[in-house]
N, C-alpha and C. Protein backbone atom coordinates (compact mmCIF):
# COMPACT_ATOMS: atom_id res chain seq x y z
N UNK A 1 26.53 -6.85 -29.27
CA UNK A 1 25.55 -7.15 -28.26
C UNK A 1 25.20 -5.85 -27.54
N UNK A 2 23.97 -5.51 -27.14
CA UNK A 2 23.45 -4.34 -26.71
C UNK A 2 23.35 -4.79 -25.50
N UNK A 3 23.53 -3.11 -24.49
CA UNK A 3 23.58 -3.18 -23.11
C UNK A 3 22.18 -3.55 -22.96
N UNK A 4 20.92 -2.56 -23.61
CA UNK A 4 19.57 -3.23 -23.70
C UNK A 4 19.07 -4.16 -23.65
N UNK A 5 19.82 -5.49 -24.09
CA UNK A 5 19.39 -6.66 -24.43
C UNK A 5 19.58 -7.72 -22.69
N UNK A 6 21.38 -6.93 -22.82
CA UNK A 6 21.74 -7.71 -21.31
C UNK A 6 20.92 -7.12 -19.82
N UNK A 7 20.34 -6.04 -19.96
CA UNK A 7 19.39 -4.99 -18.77
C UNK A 7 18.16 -6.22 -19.03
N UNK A 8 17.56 -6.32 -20.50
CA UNK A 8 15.96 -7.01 -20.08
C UNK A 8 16.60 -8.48 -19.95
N UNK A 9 17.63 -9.08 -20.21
CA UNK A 9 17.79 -10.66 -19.94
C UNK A 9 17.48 -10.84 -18.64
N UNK A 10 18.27 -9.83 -17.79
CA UNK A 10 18.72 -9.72 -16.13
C UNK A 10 17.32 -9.54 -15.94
N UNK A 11 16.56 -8.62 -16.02
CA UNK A 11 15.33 -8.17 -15.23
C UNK A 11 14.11 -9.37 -15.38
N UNK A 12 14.32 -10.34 -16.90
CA UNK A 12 13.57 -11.30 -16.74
C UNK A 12 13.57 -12.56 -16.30
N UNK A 13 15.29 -12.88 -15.43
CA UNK A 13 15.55 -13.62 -14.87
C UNK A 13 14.97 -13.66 -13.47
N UNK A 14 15.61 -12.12 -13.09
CA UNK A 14 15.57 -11.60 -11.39
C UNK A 14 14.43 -11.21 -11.24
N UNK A 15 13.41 -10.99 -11.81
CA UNK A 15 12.27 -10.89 -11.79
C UNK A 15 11.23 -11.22 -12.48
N UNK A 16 11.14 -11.80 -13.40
CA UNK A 16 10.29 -12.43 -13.70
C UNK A 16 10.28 -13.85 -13.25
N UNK A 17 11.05 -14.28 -13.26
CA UNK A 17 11.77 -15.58 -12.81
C UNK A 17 11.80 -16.63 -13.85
N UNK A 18 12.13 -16.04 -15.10
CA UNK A 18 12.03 -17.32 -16.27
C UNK A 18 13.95 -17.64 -16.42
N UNK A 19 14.12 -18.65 -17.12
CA UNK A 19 14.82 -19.32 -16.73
C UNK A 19 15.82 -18.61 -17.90
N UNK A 20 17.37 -18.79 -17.91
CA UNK A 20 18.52 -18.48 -18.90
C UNK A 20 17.97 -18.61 -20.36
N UNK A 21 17.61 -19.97 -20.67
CA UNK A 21 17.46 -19.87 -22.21
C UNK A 21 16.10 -19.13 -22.47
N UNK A 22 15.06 -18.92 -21.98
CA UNK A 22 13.71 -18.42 -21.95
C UNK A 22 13.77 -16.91 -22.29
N UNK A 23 14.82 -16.35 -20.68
CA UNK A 23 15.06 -14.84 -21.28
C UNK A 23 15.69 -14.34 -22.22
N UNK A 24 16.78 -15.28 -22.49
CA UNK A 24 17.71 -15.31 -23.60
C UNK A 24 17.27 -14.94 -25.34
N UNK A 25 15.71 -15.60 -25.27
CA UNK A 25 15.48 -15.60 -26.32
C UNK A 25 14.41 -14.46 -26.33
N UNK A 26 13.53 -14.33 -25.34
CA UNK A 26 12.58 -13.19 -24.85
C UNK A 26 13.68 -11.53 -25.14
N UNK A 27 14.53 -11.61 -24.94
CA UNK A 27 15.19 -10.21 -24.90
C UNK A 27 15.54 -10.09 -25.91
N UNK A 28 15.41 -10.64 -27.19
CA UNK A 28 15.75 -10.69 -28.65
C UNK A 28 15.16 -9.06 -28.97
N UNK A 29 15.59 -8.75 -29.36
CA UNK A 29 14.48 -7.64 -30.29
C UNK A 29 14.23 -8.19 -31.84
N UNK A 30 12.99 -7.38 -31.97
CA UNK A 30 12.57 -7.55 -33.05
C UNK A 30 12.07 -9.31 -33.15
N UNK A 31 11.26 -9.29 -34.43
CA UNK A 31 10.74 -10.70 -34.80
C UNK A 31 10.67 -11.52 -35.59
N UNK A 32 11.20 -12.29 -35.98
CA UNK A 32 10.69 -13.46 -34.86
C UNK A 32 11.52 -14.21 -33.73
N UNK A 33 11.45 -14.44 -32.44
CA UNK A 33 12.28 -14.43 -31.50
C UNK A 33 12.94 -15.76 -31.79
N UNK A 34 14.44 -16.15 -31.46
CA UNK A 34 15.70 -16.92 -31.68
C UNK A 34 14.54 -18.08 -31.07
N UNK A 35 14.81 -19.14 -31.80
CA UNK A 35 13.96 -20.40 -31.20
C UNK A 35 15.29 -20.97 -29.88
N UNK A 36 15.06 -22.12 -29.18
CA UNK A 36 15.68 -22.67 -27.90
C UNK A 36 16.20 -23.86 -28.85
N UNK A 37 17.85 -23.15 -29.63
CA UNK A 37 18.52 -24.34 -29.41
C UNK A 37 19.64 -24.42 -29.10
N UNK A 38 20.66 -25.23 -29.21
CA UNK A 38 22.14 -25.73 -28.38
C UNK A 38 22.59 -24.31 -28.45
N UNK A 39 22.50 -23.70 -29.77
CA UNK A 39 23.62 -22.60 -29.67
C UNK A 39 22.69 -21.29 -28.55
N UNK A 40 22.05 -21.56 -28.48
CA UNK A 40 20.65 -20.06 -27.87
C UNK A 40 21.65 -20.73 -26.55
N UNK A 41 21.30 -21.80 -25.78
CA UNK A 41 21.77 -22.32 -24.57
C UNK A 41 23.02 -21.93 -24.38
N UNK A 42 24.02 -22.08 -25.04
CA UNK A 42 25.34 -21.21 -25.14
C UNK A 42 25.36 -19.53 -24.97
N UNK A 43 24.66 -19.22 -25.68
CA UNK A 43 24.75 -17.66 -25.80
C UNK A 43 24.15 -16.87 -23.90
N UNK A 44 23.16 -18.21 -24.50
CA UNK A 44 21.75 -17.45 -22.65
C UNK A 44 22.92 -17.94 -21.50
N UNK A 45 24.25 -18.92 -21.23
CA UNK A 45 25.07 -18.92 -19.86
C UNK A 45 26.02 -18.11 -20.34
N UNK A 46 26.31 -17.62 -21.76
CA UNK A 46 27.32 -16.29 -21.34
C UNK A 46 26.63 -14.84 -20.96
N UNK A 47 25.37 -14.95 -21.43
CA UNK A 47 24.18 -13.91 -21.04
C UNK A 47 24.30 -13.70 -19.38
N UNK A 48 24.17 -15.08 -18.43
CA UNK A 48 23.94 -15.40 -17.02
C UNK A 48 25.02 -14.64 -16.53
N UNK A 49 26.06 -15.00 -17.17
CA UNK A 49 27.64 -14.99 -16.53
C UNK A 49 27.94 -13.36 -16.48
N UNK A 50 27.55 -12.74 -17.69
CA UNK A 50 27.51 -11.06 -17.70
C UNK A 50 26.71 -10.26 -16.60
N UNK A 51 25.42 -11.02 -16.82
CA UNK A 51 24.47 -10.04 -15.98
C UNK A 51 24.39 -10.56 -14.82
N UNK A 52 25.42 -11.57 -14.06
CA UNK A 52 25.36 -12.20 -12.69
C UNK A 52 25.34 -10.96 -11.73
N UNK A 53 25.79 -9.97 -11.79
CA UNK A 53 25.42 -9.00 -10.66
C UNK A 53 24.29 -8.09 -10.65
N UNK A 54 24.31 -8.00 -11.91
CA UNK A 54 22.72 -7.00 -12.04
C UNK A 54 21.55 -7.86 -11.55
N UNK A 55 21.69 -9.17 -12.11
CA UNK A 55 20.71 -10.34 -11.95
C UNK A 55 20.54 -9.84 -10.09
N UNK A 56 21.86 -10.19 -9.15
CA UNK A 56 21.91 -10.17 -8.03
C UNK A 56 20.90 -8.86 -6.90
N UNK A 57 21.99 -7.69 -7.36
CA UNK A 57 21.19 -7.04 -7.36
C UNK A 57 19.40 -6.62 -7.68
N UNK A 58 18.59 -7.10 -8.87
CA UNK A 58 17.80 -7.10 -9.36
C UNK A 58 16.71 -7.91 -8.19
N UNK A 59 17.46 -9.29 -8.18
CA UNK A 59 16.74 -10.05 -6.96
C UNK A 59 16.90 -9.57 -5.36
N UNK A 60 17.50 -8.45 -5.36
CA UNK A 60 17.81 -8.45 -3.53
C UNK A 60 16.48 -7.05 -3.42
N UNK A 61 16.36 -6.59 -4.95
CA UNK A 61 15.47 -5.56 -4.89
C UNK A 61 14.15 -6.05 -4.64
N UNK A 62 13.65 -7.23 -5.58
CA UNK A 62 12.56 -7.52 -5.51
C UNK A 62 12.10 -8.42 -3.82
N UNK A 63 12.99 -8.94 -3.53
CA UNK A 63 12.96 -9.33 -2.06
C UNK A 63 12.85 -8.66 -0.80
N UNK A 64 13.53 -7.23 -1.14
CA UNK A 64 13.42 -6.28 -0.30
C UNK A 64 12.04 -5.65 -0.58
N UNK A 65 11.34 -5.75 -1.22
CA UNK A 65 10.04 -5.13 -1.77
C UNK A 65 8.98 -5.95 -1.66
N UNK A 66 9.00 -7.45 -1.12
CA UNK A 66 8.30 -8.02 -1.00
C UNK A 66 8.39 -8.55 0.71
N UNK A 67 9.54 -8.05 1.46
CA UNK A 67 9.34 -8.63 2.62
C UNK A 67 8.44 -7.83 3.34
N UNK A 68 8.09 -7.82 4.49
CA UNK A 68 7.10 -7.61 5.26
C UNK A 68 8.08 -6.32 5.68
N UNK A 69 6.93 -4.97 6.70
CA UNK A 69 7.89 -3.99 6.90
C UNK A 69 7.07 -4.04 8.44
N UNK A 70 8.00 -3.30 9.07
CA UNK A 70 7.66 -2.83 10.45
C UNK A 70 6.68 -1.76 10.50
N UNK A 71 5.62 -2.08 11.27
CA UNK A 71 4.41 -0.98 11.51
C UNK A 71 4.22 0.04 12.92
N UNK A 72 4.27 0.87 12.73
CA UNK A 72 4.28 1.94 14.20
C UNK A 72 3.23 1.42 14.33
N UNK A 73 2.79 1.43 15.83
CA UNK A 73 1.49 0.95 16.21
C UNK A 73 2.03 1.83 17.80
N UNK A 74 2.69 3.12 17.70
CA UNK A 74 2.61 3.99 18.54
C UNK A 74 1.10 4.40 18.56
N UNK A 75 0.78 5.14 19.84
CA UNK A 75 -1.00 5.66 19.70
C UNK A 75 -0.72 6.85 18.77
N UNK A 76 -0.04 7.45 18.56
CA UNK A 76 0.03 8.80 17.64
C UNK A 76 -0.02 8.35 16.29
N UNK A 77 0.51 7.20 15.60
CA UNK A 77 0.58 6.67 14.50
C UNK A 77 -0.73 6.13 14.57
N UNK A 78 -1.34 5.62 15.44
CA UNK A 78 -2.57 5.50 14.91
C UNK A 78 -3.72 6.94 15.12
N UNK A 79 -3.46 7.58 15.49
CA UNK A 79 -4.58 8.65 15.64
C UNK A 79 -4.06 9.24 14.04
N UNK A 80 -2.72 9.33 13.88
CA UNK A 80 -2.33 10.04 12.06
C UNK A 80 -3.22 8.78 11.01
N UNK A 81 -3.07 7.69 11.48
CA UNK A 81 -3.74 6.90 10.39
C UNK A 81 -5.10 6.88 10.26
N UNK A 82 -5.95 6.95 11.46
CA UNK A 82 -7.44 7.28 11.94
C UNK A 82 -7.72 8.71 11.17
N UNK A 83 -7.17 9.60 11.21
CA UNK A 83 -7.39 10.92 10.90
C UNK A 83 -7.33 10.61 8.76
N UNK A 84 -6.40 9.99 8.35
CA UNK A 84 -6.01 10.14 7.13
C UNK A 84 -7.67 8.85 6.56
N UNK A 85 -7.81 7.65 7.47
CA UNK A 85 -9.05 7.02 7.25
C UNK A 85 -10.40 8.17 6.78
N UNK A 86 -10.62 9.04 8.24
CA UNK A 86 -11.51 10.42 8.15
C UNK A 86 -11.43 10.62 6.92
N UNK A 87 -10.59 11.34 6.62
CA UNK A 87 -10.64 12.07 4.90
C UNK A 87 -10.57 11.31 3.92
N UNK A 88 -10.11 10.37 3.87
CA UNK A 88 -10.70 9.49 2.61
C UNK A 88 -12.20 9.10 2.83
N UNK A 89 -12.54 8.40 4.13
CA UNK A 89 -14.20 8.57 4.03
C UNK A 89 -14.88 9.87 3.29
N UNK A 90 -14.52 10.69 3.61
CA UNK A 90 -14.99 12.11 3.63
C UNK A 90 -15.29 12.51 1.96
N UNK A 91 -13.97 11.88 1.37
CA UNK A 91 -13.67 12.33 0.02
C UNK A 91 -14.58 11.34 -0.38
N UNK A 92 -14.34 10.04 0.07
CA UNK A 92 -15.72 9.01 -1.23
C UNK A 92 -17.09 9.44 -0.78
N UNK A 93 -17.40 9.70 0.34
CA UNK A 93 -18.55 10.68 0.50
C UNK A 93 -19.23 11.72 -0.69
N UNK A 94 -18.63 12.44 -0.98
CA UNK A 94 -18.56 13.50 -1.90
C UNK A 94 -18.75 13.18 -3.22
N UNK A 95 -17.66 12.42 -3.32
CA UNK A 95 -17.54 11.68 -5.05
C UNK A 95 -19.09 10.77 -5.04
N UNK A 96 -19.21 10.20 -4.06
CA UNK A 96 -20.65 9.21 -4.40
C UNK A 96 -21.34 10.42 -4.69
N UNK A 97 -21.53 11.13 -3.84
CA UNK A 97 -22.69 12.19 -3.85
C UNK A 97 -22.60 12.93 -5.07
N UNK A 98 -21.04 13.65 -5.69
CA UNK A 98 -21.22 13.90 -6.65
C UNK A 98 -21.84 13.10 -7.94
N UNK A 99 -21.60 12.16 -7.87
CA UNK A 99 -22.12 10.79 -8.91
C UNK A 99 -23.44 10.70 -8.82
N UNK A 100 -24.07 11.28 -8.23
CA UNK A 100 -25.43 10.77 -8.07
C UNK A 100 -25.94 9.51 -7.22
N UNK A 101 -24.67 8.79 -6.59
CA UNK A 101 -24.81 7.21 -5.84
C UNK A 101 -25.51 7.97 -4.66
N UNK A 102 -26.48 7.87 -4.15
CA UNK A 102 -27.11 8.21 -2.73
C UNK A 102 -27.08 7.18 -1.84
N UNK A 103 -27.28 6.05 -2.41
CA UNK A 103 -27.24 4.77 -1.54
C UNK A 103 -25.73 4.50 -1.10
N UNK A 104 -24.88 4.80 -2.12
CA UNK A 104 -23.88 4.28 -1.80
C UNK A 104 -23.14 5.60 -1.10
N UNK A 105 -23.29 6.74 -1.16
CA UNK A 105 -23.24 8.03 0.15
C UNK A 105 -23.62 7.49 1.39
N UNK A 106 -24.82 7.46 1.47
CA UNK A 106 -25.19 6.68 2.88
C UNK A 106 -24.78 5.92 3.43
N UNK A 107 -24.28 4.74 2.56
CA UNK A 107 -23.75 3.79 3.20
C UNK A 107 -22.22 4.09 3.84
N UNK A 108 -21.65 5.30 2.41
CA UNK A 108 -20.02 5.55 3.46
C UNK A 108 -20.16 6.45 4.57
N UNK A 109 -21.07 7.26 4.78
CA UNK A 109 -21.69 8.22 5.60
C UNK A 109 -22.16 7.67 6.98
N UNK A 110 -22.36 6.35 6.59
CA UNK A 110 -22.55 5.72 8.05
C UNK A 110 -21.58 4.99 8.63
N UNK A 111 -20.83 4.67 7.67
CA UNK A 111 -19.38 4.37 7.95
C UNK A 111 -19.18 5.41 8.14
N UNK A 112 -18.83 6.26 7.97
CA UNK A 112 -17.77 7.54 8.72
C UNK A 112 -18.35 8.12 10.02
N UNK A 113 -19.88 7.97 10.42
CA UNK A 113 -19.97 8.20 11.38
C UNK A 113 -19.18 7.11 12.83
N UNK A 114 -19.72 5.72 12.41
CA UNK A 114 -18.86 5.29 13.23
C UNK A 114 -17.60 5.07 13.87
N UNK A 115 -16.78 5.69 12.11
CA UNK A 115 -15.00 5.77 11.96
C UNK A 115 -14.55 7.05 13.08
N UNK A 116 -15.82 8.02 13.22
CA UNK A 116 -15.26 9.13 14.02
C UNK A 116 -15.65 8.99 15.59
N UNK A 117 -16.82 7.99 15.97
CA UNK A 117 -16.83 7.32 16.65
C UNK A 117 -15.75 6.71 17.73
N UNK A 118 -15.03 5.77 16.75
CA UNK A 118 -13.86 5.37 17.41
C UNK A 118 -13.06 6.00 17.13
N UNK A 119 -12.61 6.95 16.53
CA UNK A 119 -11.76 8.24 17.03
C UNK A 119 -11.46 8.66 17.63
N UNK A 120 -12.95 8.82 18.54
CA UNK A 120 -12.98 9.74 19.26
C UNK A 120 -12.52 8.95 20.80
N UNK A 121 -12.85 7.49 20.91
CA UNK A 121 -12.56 6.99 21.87
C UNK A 121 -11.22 6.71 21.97
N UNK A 122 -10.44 6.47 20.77
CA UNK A 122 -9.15 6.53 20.82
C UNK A 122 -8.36 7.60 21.21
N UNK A 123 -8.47 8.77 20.59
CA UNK A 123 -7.72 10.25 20.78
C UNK A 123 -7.83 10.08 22.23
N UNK A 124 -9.10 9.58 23.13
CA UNK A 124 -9.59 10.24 24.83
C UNK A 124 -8.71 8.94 25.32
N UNK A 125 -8.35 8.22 24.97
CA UNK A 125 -7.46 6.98 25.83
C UNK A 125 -5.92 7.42 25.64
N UNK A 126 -5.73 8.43 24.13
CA UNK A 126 -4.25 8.52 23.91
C UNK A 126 -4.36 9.87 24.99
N UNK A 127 -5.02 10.44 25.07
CA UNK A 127 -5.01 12.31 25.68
C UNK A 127 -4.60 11.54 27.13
N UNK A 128 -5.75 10.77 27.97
CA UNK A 128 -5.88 10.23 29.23
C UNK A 128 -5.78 8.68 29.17
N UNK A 129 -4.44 8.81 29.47
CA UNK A 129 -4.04 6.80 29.23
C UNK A 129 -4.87 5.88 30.54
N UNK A 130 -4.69 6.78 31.58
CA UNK A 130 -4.99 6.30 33.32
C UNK A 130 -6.73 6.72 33.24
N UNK A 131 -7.20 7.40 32.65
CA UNK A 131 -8.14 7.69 33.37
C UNK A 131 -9.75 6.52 33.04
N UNK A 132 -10.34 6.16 34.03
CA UNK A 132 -11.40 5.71 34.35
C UNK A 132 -12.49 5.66 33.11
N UNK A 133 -13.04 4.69 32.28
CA UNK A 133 -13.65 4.69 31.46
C UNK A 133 -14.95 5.64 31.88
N UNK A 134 -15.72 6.45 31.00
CA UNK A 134 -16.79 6.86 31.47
C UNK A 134 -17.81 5.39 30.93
N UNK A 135 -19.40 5.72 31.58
CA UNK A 135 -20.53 4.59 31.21
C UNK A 135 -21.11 5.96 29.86
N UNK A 136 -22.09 5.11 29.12
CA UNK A 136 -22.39 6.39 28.20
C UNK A 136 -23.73 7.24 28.74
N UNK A 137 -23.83 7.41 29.69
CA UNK A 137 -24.59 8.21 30.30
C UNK A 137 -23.60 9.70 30.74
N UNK A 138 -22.38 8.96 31.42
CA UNK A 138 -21.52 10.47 31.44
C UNK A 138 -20.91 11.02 30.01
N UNK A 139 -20.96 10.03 29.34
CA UNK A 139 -20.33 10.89 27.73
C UNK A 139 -21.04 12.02 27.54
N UNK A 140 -22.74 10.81 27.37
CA UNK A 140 -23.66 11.69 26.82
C UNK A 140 -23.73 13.30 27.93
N UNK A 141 -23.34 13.07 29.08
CA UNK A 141 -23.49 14.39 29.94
C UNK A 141 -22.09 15.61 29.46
N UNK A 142 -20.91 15.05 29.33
CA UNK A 142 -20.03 16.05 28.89
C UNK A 142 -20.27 16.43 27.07
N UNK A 143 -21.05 15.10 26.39
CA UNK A 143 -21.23 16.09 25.29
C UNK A 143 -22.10 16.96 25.25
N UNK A 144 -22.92 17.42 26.32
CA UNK A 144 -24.14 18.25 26.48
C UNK A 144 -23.56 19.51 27.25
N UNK A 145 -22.94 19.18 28.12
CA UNK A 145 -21.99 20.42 28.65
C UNK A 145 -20.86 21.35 28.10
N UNK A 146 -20.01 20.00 26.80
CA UNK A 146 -19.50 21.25 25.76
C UNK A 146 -20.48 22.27 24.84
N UNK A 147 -21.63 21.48 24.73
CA UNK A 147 -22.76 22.34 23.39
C UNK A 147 -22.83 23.28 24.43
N UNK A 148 -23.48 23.25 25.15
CA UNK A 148 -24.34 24.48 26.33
C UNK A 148 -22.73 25.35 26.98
N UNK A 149 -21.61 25.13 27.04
CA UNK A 149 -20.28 26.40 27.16
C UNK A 149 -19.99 26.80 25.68
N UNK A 150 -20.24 25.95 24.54
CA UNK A 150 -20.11 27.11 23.06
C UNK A 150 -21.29 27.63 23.00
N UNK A 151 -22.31 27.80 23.54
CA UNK A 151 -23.17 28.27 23.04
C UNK A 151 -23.45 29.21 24.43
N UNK A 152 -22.72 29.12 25.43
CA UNK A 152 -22.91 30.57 25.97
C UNK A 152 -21.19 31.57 25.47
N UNK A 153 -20.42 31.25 25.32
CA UNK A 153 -19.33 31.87 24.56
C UNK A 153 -20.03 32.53 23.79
């Protein structure tokens, strides 16, 4: 009996989820695979009984890989995730454009304008947690006052 045989029995139990005699006969090599009878049923619970810990193991993996995980939803974790959004916009930007898609440029292009949009309102709430929302009349006044100090620099 090959260790090979008892590795795919286990992995198609604990993960695939087919049943003792099923994998039993599935892990056969070569063809044509052992048909399901009394003696296969014999062979597939001394099969179970061998690979009961790998099986175990096998399943605590796939459970651990399927449970749900904890998400930072610190403001810095989201300004790193906002920022990593940016450059993937940025990159399908490019690729459309390289492709010749113009429509479909535009369309991520206007998505990314708005993605930097709220960026930008985010980064100014993480920088200044306390401070006083502006109306967009004062935005629009400090983004006119940074252009006009780089451009006397």
């Amino acid at each position: 009996m090959s260790r090979d045989r008892e590795e795919r029995f286990a992995r198609l139990v604990a993960i695939d989820g087919l049943t003792y005699l099923a994998a039993w006969c599935e892990s056969a090599e070569g063809y044509p695979k052992p048909e399901p009878t009394p003696s296969a049923r014999v062979q597939s619970s001394r099969y179970a009984k061998r690979t009961a810990d790998r099986r175990a193991w096998l399943s605590k993996r796939k459970a651990d890989a399927a449970a749900p995980r904890e998400i930072s939803t610190s403001p810095q974790s989201v300004l790193v995730l906002m920022d990593d959004v940016t450059k993937a916009l940025m990159c399908a930007a490019q690729v459309a454009t390289a492709h010749g898609a113009d429509r479909l440029a535009t369309s991520i292009k206007a998505s990314l304008t708005r993605h930097v949009g709220r960026h930008d309102r985010v980064s100014t709430r993480v920088d200044r947690p306390n401070a006083a929302p502006n109306s967009a009349n004062d935005a629009a006044y400090v983004f006119a006052r940074r252009i006009l100090e780089a451009d006397a620099k």
